[in-house]
Protein backbone atom coordinates (compact mmCIF):
# COMPACT_ATOMS: atom_id res chain seq x y z
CA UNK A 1 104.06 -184.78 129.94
CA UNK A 2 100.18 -184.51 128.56
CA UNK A 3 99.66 -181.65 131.54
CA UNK A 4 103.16 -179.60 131.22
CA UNK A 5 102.74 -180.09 126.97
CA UNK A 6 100.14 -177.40 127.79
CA UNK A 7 101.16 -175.49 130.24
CA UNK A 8 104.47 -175.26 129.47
CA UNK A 9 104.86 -176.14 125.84
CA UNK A 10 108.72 -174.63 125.02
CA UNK A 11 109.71 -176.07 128.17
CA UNK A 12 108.72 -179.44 127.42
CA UNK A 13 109.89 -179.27 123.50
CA UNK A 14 113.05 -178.74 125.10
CA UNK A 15 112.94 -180.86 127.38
CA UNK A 16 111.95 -183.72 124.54
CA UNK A 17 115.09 -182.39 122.50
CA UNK A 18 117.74 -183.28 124.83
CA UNK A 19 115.94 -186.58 125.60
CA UNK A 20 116.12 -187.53 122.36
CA UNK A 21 119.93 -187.10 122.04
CA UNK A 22 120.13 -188.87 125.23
CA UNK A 23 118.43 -191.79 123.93
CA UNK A 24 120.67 -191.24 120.39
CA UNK A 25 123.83 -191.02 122.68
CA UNK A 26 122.84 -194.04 124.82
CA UNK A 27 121.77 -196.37 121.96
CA UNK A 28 125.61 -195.65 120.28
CA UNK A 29 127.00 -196.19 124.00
CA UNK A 30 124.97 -199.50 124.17
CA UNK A 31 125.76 -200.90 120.73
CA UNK A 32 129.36 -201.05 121.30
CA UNK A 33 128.64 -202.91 124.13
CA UNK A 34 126.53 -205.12 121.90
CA UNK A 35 129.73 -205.63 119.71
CA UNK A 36 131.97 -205.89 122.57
CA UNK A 37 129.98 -209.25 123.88
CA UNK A 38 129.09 -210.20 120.65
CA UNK A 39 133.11 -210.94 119.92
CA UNK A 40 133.82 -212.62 123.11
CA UNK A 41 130.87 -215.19 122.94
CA UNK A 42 131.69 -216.27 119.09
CA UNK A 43 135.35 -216.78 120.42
CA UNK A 44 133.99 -218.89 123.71
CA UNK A 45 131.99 -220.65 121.62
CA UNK A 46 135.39 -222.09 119.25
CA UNK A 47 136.86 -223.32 122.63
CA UNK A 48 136.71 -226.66 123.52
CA UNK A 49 136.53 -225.80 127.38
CA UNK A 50 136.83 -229.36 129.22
CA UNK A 51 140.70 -229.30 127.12
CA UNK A 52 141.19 -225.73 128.30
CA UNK A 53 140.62 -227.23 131.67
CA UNK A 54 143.15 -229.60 130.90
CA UNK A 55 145.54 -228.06 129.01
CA UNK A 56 145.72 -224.91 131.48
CA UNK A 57 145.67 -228.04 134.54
CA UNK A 58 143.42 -226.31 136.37
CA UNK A 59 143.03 -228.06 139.63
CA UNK A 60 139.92 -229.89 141.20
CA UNK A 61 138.03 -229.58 137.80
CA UNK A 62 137.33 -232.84 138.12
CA UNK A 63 135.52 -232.90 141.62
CA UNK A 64 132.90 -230.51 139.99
CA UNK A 65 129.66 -231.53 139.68
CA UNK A 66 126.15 -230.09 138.25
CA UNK A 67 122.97 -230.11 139.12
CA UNK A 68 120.54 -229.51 136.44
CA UNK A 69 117.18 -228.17 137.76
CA UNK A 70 114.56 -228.41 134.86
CA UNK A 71 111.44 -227.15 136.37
CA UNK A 72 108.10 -228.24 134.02
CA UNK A 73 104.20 -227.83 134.19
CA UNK A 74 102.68 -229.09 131.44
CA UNK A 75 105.01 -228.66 128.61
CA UNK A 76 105.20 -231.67 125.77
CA UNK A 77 107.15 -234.76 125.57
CA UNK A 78 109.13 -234.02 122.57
CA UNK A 79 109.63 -230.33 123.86
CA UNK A 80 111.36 -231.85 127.36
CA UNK A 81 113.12 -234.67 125.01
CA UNK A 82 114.65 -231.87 122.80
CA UNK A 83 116.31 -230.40 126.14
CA UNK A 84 117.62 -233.61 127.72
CA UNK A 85 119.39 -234.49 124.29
CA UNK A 86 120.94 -231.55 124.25
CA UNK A 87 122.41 -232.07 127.97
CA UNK A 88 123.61 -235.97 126.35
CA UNK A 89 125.27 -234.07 123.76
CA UNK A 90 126.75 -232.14 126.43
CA UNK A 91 130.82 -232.18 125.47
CA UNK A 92 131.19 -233.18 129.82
CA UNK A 93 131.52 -236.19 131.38
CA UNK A 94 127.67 -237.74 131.94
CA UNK A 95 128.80 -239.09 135.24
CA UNK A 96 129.25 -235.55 136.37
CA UNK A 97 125.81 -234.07 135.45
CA UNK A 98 122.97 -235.15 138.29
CA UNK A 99 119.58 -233.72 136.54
CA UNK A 100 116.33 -233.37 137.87
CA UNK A 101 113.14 -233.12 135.84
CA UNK A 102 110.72 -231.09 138.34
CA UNK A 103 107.32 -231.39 137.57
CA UNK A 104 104.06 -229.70 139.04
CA UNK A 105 101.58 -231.76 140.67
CA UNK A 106 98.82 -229.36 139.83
CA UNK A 107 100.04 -230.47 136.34
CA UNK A 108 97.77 -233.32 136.61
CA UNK A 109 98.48 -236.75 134.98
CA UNK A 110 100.07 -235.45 131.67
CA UNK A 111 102.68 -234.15 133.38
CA UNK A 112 103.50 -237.75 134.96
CA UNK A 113 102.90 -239.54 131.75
CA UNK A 114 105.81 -237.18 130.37
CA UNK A 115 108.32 -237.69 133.35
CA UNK A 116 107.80 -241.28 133.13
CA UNK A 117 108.54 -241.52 129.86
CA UNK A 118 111.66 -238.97 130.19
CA UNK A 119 112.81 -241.48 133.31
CA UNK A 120 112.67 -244.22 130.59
CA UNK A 121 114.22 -242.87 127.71
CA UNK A 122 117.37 -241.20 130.00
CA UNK A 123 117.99 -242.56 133.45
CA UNK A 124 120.87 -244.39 132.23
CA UNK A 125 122.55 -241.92 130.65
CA UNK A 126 123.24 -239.40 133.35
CA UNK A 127 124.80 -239.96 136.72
CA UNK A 128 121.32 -239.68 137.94
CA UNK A 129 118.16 -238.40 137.00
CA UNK A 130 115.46 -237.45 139.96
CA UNK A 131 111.91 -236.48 139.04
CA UNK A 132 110.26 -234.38 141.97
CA UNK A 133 106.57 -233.90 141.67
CA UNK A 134 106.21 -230.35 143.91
CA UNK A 135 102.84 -230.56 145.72
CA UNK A 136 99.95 -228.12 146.14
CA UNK A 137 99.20 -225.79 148.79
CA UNK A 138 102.07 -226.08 150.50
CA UNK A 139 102.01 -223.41 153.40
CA UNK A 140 103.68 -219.27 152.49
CA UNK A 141 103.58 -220.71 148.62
CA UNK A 142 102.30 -219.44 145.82
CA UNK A 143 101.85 -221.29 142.30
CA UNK A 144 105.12 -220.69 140.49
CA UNK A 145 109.15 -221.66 139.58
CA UNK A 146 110.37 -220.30 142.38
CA UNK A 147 108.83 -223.14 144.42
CA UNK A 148 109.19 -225.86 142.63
CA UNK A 149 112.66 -225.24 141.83
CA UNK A 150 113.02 -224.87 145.82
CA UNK A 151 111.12 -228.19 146.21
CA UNK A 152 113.52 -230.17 143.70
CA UNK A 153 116.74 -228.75 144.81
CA UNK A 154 115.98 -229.71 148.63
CA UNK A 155 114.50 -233.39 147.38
CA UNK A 156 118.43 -233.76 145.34
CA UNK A 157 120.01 -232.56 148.36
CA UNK A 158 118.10 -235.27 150.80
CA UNK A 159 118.47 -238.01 148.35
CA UNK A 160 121.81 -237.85 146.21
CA UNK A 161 123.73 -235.52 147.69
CA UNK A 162 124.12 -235.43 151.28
CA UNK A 163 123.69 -239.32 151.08
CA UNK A 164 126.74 -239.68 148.98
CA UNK A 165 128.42 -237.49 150.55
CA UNK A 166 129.28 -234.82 147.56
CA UNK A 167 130.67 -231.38 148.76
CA UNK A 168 127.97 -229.07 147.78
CA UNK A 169 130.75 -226.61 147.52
CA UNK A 170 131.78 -228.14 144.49
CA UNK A 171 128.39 -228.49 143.35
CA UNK A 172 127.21 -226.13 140.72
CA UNK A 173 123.38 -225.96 140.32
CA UNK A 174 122.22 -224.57 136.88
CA UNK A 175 118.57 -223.81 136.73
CA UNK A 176 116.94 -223.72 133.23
CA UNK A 177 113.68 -223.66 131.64
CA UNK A 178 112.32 -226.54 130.69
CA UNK A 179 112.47 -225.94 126.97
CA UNK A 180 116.46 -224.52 127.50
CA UNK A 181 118.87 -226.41 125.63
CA UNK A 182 122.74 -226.32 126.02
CA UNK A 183 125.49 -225.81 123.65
CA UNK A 184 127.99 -228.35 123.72
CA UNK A 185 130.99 -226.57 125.93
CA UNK A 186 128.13 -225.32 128.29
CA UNK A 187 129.39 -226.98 131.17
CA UNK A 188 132.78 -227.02 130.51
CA UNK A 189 133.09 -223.14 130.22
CA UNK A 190 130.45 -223.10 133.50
CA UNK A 191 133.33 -224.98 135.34
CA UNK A 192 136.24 -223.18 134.06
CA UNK A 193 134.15 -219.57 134.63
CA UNK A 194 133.51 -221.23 138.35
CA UNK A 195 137.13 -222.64 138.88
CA UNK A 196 139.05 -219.35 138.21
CA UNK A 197 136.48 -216.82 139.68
CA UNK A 198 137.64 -214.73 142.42
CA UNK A 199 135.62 -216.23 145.57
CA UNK A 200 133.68 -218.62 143.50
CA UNK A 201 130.83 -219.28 145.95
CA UNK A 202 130.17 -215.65 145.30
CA UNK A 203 128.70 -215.35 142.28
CA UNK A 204 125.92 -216.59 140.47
CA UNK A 205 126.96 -217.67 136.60
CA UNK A 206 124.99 -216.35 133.96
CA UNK A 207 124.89 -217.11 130.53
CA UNK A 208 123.01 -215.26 127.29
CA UNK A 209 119.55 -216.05 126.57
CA UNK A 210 119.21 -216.92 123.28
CA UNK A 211 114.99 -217.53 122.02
CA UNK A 212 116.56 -219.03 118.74
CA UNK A 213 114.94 -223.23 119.03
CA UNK A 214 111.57 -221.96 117.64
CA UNK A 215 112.54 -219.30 115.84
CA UNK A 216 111.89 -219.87 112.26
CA UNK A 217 108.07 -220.48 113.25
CA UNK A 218 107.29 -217.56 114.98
CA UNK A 219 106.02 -214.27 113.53
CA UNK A 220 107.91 -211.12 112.69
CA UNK A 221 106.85 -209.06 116.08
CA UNK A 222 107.52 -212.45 118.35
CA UNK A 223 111.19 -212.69 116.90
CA UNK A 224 112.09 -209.07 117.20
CA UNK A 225 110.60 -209.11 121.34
CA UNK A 226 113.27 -212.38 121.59
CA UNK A 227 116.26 -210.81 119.97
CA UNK A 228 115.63 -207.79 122.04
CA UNK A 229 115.28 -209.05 125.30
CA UNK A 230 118.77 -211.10 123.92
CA UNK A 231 120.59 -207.79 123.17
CA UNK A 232 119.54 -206.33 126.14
CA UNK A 233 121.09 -209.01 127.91
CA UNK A 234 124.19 -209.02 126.12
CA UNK A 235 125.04 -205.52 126.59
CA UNK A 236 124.37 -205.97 130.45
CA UNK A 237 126.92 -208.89 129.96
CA UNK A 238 130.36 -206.15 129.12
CA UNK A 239 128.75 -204.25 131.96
CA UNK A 240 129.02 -206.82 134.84
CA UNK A 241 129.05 -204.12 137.35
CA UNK A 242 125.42 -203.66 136.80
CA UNK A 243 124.41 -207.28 135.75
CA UNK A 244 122.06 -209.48 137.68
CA UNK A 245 120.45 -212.84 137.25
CA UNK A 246 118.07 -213.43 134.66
CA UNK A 247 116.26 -216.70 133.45
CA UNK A 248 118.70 -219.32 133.29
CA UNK A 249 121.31 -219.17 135.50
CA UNK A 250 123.74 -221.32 137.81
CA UNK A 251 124.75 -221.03 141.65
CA UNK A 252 126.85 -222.88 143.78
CA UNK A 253 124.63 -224.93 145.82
CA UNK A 254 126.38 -224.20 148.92
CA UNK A 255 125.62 -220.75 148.45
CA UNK A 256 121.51 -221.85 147.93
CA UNK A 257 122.07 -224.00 150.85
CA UNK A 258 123.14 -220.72 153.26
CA UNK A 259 120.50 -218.42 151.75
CA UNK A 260 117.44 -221.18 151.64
CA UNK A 261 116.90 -220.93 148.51
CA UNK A 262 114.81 -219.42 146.48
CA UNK A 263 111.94 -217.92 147.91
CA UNK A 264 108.63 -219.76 147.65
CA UNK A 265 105.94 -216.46 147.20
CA UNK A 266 107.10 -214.12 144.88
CA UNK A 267 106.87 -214.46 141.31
CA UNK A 268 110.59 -213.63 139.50
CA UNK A 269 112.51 -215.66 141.44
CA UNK A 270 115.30 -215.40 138.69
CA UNK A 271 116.21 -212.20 139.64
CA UNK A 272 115.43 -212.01 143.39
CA UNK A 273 117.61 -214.68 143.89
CA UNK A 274 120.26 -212.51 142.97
CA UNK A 275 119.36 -209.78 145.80
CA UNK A 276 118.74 -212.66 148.36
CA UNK A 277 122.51 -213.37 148.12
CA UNK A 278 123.50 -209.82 148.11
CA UNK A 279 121.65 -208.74 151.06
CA UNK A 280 122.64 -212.53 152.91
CA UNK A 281 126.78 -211.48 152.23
CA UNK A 282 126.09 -207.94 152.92
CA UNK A 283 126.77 -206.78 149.25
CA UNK A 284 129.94 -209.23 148.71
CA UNK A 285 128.32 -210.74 146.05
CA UNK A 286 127.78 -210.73 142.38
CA UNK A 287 126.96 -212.08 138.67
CA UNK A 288 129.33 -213.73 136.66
CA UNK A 289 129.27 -212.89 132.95
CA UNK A 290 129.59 -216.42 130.85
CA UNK A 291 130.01 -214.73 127.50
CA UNK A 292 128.41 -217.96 126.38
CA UNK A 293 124.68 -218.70 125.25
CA UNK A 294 122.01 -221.03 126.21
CA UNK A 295 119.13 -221.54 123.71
CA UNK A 296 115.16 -221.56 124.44
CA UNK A 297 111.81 -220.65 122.84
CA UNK A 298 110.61 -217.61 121.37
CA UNK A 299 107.58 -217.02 122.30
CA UNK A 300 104.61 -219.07 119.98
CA UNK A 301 101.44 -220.19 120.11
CA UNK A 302 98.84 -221.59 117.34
CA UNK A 303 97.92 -218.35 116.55
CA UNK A 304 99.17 -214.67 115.94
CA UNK A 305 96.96 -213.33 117.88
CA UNK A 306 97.48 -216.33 120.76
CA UNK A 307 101.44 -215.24 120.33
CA UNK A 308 100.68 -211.49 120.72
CA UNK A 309 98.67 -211.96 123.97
CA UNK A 310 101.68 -214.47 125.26
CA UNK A 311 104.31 -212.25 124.58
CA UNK A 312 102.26 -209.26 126.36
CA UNK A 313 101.65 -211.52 129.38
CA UNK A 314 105.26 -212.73 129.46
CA UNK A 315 106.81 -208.93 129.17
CA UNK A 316 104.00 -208.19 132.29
CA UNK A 317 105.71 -211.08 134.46
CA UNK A 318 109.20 -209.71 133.71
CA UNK A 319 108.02 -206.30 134.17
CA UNK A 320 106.49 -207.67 137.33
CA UNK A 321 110.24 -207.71 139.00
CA UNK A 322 109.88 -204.38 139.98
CA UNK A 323 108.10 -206.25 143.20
CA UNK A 324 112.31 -206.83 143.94
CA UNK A 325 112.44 -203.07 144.44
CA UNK A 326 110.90 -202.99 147.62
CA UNK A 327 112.79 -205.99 148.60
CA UNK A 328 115.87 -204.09 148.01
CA UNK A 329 115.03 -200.71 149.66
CA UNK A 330 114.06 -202.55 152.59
CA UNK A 331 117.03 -205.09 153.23
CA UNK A 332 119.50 -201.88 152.40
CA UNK A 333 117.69 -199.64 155.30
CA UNK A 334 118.55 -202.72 157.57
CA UNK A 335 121.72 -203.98 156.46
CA UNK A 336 124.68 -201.07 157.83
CA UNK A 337 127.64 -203.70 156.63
CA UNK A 338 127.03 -202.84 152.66
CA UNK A 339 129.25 -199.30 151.95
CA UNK A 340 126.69 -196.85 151.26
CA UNK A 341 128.12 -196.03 147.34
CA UNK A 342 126.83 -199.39 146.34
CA UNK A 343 123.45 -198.67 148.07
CA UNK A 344 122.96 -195.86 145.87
CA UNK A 345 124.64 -196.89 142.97
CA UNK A 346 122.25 -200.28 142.66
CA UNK A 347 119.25 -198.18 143.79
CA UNK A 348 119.55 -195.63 141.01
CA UNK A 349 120.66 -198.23 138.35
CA UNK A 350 117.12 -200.84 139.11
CA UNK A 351 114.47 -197.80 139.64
CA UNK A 352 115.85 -196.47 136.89
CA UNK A 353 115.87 -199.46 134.89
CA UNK A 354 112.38 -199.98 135.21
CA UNK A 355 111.66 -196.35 135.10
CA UNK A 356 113.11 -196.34 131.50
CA UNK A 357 111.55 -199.53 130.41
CA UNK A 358 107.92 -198.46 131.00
CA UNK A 359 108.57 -194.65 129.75
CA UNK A 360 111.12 -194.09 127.37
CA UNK A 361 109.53 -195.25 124.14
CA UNK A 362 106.57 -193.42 125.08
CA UNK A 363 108.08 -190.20 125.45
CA UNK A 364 110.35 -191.41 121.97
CA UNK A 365 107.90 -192.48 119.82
CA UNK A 366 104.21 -190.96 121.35
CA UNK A 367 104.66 -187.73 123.07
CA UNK A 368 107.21 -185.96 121.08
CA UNK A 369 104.33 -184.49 119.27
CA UNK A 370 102.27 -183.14 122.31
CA UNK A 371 103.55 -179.53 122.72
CA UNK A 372 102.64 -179.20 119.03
CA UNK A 373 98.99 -180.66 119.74
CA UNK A 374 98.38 -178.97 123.18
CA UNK A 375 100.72 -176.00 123.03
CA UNK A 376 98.26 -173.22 121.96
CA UNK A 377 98.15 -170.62 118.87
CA UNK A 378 101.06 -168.69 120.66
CA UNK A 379 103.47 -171.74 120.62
CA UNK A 380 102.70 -172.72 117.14
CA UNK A 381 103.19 -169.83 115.82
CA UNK A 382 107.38 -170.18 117.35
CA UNK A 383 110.08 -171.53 115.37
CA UNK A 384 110.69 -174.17 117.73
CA UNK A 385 106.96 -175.08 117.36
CA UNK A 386 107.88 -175.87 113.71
CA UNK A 387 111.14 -177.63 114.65
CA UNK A 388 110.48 -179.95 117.13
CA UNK A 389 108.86 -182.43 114.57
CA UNK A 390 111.82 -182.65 112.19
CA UNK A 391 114.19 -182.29 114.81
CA UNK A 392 113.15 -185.27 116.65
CA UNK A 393 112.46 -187.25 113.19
CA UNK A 394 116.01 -186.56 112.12
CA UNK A 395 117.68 -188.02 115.75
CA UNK A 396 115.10 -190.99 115.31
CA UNK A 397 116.75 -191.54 111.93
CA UNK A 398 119.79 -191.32 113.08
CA UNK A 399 119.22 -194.14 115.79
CA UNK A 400 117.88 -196.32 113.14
CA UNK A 401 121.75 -196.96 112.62
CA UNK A 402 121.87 -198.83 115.68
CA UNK A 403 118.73 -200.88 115.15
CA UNK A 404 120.39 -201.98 111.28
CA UNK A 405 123.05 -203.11 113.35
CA UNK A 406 120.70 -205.04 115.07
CA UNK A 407 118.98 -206.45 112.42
CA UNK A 408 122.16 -207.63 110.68
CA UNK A 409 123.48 -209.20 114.18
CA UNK A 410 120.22 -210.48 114.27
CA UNK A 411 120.91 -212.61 111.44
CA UNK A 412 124.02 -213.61 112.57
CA UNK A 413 122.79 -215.31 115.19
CA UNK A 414 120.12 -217.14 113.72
CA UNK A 415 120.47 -221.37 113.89
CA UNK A 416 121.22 -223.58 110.48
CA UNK A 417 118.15 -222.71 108.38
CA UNK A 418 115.29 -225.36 107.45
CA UNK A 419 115.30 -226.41 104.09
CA UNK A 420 112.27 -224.30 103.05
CA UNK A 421 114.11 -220.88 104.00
CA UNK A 422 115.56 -219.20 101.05
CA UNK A 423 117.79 -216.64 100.79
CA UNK A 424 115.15 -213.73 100.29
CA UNK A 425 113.82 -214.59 103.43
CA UNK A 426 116.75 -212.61 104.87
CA UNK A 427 115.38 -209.23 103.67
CA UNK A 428 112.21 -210.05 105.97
CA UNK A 429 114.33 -210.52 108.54
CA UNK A 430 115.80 -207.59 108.39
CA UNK A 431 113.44 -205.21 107.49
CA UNK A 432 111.20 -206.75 110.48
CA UNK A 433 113.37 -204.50 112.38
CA UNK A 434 110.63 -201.24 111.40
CA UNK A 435 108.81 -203.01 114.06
CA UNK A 436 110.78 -201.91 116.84
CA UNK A 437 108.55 -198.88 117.75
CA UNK A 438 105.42 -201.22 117.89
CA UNK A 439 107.08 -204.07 120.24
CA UNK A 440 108.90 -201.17 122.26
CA UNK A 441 105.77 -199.29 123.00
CA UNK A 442 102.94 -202.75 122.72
CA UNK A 443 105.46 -205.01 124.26
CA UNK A 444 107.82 -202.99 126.72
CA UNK A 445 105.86 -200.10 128.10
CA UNK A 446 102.67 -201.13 128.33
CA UNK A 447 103.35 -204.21 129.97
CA UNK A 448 106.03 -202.63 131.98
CA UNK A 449 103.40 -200.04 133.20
CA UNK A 450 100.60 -202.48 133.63
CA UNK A 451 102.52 -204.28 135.93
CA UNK A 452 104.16 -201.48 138.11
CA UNK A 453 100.49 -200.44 138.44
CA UNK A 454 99.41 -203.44 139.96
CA UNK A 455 102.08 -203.70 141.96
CA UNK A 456 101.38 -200.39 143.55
CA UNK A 457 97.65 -201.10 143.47
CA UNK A 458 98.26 -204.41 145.11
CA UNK A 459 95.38 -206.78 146.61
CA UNK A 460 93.45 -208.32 143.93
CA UNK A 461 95.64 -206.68 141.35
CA UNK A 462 98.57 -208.54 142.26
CA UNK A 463 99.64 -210.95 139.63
CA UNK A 464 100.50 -214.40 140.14
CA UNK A 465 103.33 -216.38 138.20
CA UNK A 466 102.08 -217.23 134.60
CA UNK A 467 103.39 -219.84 133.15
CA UNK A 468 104.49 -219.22 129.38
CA UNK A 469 102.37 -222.29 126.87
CA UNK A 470 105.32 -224.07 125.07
CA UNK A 471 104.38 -226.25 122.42
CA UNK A 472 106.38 -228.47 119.40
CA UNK A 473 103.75 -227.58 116.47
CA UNK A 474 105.26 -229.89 113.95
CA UNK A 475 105.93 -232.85 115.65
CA UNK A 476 102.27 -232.49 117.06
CA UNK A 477 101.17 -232.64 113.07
CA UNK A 478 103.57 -235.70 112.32
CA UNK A 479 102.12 -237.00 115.72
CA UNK A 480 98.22 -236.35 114.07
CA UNK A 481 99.36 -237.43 111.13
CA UNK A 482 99.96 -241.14 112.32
């Protein structure tokens, strides 16, 4: 852009034009998308989905179990607490719902004292609750989720299930933060999404992100990144064609069983699970849209500037999926069974995904003004030199239609209010949306590009899996303050 800006100013003015009404005509595409998921999950969420399972007498519904994975590190007491009420709250019958609590053993004795406690407080109220402590330096690891979610799964296989003698066929295994809590009908609309998929064991189940628990304390930039990365994964949800696992997620754990499970060295394990089970069924596989959220943190830490540097370092580690990519290419070249349409349909979709993600706001929001700067005395003396600014600020304007929208759904999705927010503190929710160029640029392409470069770089560049500080701020005051 910088070099053909000079060389070739008209051409790239041009050029900058049409992208521009691209990225008008894509936002409008998207938002209707937005809309279109948006209806279906307030409607799933007014079901009660273990009497739909009744009512419609769906079959075997009650031979269903789940396994709830809740990989930790060093995260608080009252944090893990928050989570494991929500799964008691959990309209689904308790004697269904086998949960493990996974904990790091590089977490040190915190960690324990906080499982212990958990095993205290809950081991009666579930039809069992494990707590796996995943060693260190196990051989072809590396530090991360992936692993330990590996380690806990195989310790619940060895010790409830193949001892009892459950069908892991009929055993759905839903892997969520630690700090991820359910809404009621979770696992009743997981079961009834499972129960009437075409080949079940086929898909992995994936709900919407919401980053709503701590929302109300974190800063304006922190909750427009969360809502973001929640629209984006909404409007992947009407497109399941082109939807694959992110974050929380659940998988029959026959299917894990076949495929190994996740894989123990790479750092986004979320989303290479989905391509290990593509490549293992030779591209008969696929994500299953929910339509229905779970909730977890935005990102927050003690300070704004603490936030700003964990929301950079958490966009880096999802940026860092581009390392599936490779993996992709690679098990496609092998794999002959997989028509040759899908192939190229998922291989332009992902490069171009993350091609997009670490350059289109640049080329939005930064370069549109480079022919102007670098073009020469001959280009700005053209009408087109003159142009190009107002044309591009008058299809910018016009998007900001699409980001109101998502200011105003923004809102509509926020939890019951504290007592202390007033009804003016709507307007600064909504008008926090004039970030957008800031956390698009700051907190999508930079990290996005950061990462891809270090991937590319690799050896000592190569990032390892960074785990994201959660914290309970208030109750760590009332906690002080006794």
């Amino acid at each position: 852009m910088v070099f053909l800006s000079w060389k070739l100013p008209t051409a790239v003015s041009v050029f900058i034009i049409l992208f521009d009404i691209y990225w008008l005509l894509k936002t409008i595409y998207l938002s209707f998308h937005l809309r279109s998921t948006f209806l279906q999950m307030r409607k799933n969420m007014k079901v009660n989905w273990l009497e739909k399972l009744r009512r419609e007498n769906i079959g075997g519904y009650g031979d269903v179990y789940h396994l709830v994975v809740l990989p930790m590190h060093n995260e608080p007491y009252e944090l893990v607490r928050e989570s494991l009420e929500s799964l008691v709250a959990a309209n689904y019958p308790k004697d269904k719902l086998l949960v493990v609590l996974a904990i790091e053993e590089r977490a040190g004795e915190s960690a324990k004292r906080v499982a212990e406690l958990i095993k205290k407080d809950f081991d009666k109220k579930f039809f069992r609750l494990l707590v796996t402590n995943h060693p260190v330096g196990l051989a072809g690891e590396i530090p991360g989720k992936g692993a330990n979610e590996t380690w806990a799964a195989r310790r619940a296989l060895e010790e409830v299930v193949d001892p009892l003698g459950l069908d892991s066929e009929k055993i759905l295994v839903s892997v969520f933060d630690v700090d991820t809590q359910i809404f009621p009908e979770y696992f009743g609309c997981l079961t009834h999404s499972f129960l009437t998929a075409a080949e079940p064991l086929r898909a992995i189940y994936q709900p919407i992100p919401f980053f709503t628990n701590n929302i109300y304390r974190a800063p304006a930039l922190a909750r427009v990144v969360a809502f973001s990365t929640t629209f984006w994964q909404m409007m992947q949800q009407s497109r399941p064609e082109r939807l694959t696992s992110f974050s929380s997620q659940s998988i029959p754990l026959q299917t894990l069983i076949e495929i190994g499970f996740w894989h123990t060295n790479i750092v986004s394990e979320d989303s290479r699970i989905f391509w290990q089970c593509y490549l293992h069924y030779h591209g008969n596989f696929r994500v299953e849209p929910m339509y229905y959220p779970v909730s977890m943190d935005a990102n927050v830490a003690p300070s704004l500037w603490g936030t700003l540097k964990n929301i950079y370092r958490q966009q880096r580690r999802w940026g860092w999926g581009a390392e599936n990519i490779p993996y992709m290419l690679d098990g496609f070249a092998k794999d002959k069974q997989i028509p040759r349409r899908k192939k190229w349909y998922w291989s332009f979709n992902v490069i171009e995904g993350f091609h997009s993600w670490a350059t289109n706001s640049l080329i939005i929001f930064a370069l549109g003004w480079l022919p102007v700067m670098l073009g020469g005395r001959n280009f700005n003396y053209t009408l087109l030199s003159y142009n190009l600014p107002q044309i591009t600020r008058f299809i910018i304007t016009l998007s900001m239609i699409g980001i109101a929208s998502s200011a105003v759904l923004g809102i509509l999705l926020l939890p019951p209010r504290p007592q202390w927010f007033k009804k003016r503190h709507y307007l600064i929710y909504f008008f926090q949306w004039l970030l957008i160029p800031i956390t698009l640029i700051i907190f999508g392409a930079f990290p996005g590009l950061e990462a891809q470069t270090r991937l590319a770089l690799g050896g000592r560049f190569r990032l390892g899996f960074w785990v994201t500080p959660k914290m309970r701020q208030a109750r760590v005051q009332e906690n002080q303050g006794r």
